[in-house]
C-alpha atoms as a PDB file:
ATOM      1  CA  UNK A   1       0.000   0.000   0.000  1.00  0.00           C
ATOM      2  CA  UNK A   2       0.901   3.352  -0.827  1.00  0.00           C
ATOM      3  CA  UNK A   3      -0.857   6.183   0.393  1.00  0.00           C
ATOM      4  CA  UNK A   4      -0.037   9.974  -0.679  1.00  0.00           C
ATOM      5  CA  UNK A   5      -1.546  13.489   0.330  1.00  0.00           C
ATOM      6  CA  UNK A   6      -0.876  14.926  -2.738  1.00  0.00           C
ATOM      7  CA  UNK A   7       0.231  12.170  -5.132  1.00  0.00           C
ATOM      8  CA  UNK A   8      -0.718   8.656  -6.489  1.00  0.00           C
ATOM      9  CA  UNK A   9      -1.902   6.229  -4.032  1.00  0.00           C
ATOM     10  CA  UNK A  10      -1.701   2.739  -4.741  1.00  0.00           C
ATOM     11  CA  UNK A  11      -2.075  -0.490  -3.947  1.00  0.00           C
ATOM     12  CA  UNK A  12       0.231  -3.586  -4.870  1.00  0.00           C
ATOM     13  CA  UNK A  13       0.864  -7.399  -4.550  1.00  0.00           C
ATOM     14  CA  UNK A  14       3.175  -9.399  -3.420  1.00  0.00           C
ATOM     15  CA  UNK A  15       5.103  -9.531  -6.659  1.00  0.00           C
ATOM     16  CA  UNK A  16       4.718  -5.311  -6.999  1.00  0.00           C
ATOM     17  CA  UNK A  17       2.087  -5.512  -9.510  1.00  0.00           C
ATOM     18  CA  UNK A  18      -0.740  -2.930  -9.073  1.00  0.00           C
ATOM     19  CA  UNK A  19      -3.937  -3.476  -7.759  1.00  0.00           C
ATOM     20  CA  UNK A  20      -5.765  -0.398  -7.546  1.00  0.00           C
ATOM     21  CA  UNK A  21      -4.664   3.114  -8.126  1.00  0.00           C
ATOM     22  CA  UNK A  22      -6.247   6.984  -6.961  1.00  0.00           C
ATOM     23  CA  UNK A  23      -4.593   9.175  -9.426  1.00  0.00           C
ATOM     24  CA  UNK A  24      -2.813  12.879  -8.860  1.00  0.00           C
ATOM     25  CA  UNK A  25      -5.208  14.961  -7.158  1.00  0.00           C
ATOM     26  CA  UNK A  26      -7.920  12.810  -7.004  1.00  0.00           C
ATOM     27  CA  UNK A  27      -9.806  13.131  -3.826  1.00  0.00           C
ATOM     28  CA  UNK A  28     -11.268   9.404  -2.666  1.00  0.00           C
ATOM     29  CA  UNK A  29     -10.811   5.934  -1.272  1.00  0.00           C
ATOM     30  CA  UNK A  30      -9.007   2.625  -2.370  1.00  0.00           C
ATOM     31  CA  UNK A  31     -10.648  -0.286  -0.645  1.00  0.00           C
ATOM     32  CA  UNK A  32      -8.816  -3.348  -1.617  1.00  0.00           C
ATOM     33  CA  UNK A  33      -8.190  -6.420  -0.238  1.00  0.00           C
ATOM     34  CA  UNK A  34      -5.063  -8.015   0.740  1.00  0.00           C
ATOM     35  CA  UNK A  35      -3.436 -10.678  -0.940  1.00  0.00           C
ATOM     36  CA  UNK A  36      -2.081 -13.330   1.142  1.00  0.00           C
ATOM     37  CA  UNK A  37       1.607 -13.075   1.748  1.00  0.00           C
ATOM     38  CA  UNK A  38       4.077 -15.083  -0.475  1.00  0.00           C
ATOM     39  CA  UNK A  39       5.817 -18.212   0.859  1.00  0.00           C
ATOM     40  CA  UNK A  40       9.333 -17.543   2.759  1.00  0.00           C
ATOM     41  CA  UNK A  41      11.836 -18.042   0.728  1.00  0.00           C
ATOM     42  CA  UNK A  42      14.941 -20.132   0.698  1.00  0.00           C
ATOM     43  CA  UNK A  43      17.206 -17.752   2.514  1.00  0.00           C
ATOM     44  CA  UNK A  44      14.377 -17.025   5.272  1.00  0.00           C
ATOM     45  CA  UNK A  45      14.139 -20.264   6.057  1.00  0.00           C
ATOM     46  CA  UNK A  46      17.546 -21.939   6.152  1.00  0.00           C
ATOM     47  CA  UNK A  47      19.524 -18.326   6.865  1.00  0.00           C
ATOM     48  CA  UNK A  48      23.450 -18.115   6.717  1.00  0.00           C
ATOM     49  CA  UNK A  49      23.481 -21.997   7.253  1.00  0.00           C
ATOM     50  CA  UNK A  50      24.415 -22.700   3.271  1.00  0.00           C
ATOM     51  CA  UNK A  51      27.224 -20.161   2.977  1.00  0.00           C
ATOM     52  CA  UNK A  52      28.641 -21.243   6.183  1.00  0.00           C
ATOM     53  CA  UNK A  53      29.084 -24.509   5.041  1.00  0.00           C
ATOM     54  CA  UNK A  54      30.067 -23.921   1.810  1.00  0.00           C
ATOM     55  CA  UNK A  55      32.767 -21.670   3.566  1.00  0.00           C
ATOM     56  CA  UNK A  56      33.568 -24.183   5.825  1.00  0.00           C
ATOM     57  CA  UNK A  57      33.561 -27.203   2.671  1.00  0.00           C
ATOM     58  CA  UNK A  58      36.607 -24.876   1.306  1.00  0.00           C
ATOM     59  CA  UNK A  59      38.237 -23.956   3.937  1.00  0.00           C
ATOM     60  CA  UNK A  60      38.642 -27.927   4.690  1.00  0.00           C
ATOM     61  CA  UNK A  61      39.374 -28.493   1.186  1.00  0.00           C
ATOM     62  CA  UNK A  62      41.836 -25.580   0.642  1.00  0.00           C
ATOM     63  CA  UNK A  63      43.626 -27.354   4.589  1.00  0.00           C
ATOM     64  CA  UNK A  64      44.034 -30.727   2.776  1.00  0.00           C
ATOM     65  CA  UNK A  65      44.582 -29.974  -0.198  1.00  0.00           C
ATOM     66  CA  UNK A  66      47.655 -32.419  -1.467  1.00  0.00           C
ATOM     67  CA  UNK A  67      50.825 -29.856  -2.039  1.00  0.00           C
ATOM     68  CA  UNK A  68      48.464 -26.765  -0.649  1.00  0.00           C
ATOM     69  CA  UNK A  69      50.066 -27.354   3.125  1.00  0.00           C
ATOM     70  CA  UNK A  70      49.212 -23.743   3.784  1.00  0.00           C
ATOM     71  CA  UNK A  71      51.143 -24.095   7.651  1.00  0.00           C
ATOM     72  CA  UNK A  72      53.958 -26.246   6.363  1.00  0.00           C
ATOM     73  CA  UNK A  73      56.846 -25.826   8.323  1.00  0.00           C
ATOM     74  CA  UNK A  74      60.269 -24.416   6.021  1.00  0.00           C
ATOM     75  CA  UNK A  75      63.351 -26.658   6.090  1.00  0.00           C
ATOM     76  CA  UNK A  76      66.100 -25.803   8.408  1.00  0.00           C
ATOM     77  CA  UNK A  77      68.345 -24.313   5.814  1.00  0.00           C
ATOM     78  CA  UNK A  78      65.642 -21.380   4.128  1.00  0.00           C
ATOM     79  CA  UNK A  79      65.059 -19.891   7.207  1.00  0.00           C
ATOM     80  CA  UNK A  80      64.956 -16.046   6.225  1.00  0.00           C
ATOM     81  CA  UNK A  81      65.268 -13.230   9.109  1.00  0.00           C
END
């Protein structure tokens, strides 16, 4: 819903398409009646849980890795200061 004093009020559903409409500097009443709510979508219902894991998934894949031993100790002799 969109109500204005002095411009176009309006009224919209759930996917922004409009409804009803009262036109600049119209004097009247919308009545209209509301459309049920859409369903929750994927992020409302499972949150940050997906990109945590896939964060976690490559942070254990970038950890084993073969030849990506990111905390590999240096040999003895390439020590630098």
């Amino acid at each position: 819903m969109r109500a204005a004093n002095t411009g176009i009020s309006a009224a919209f559903d759930p996917r922004g398409h409009e409804v009803a409409r009262l036109g600049m500097n119209q004097i009247g009443v919308v009545i209209v009646d509301l459309p049920p709510a859409l369903p929750p979508t994927l992020f409302a219902r499972l949150g940050l849980l997906f990109p945590a894991l896939i964060g976690l998934g490559a942070l254990g894949l970038g950890l084993t890795a073969p030849g990506g031993h990111a905390f590999r100790a240096r040999p003895p002799g390439n020590q630098t200061t």
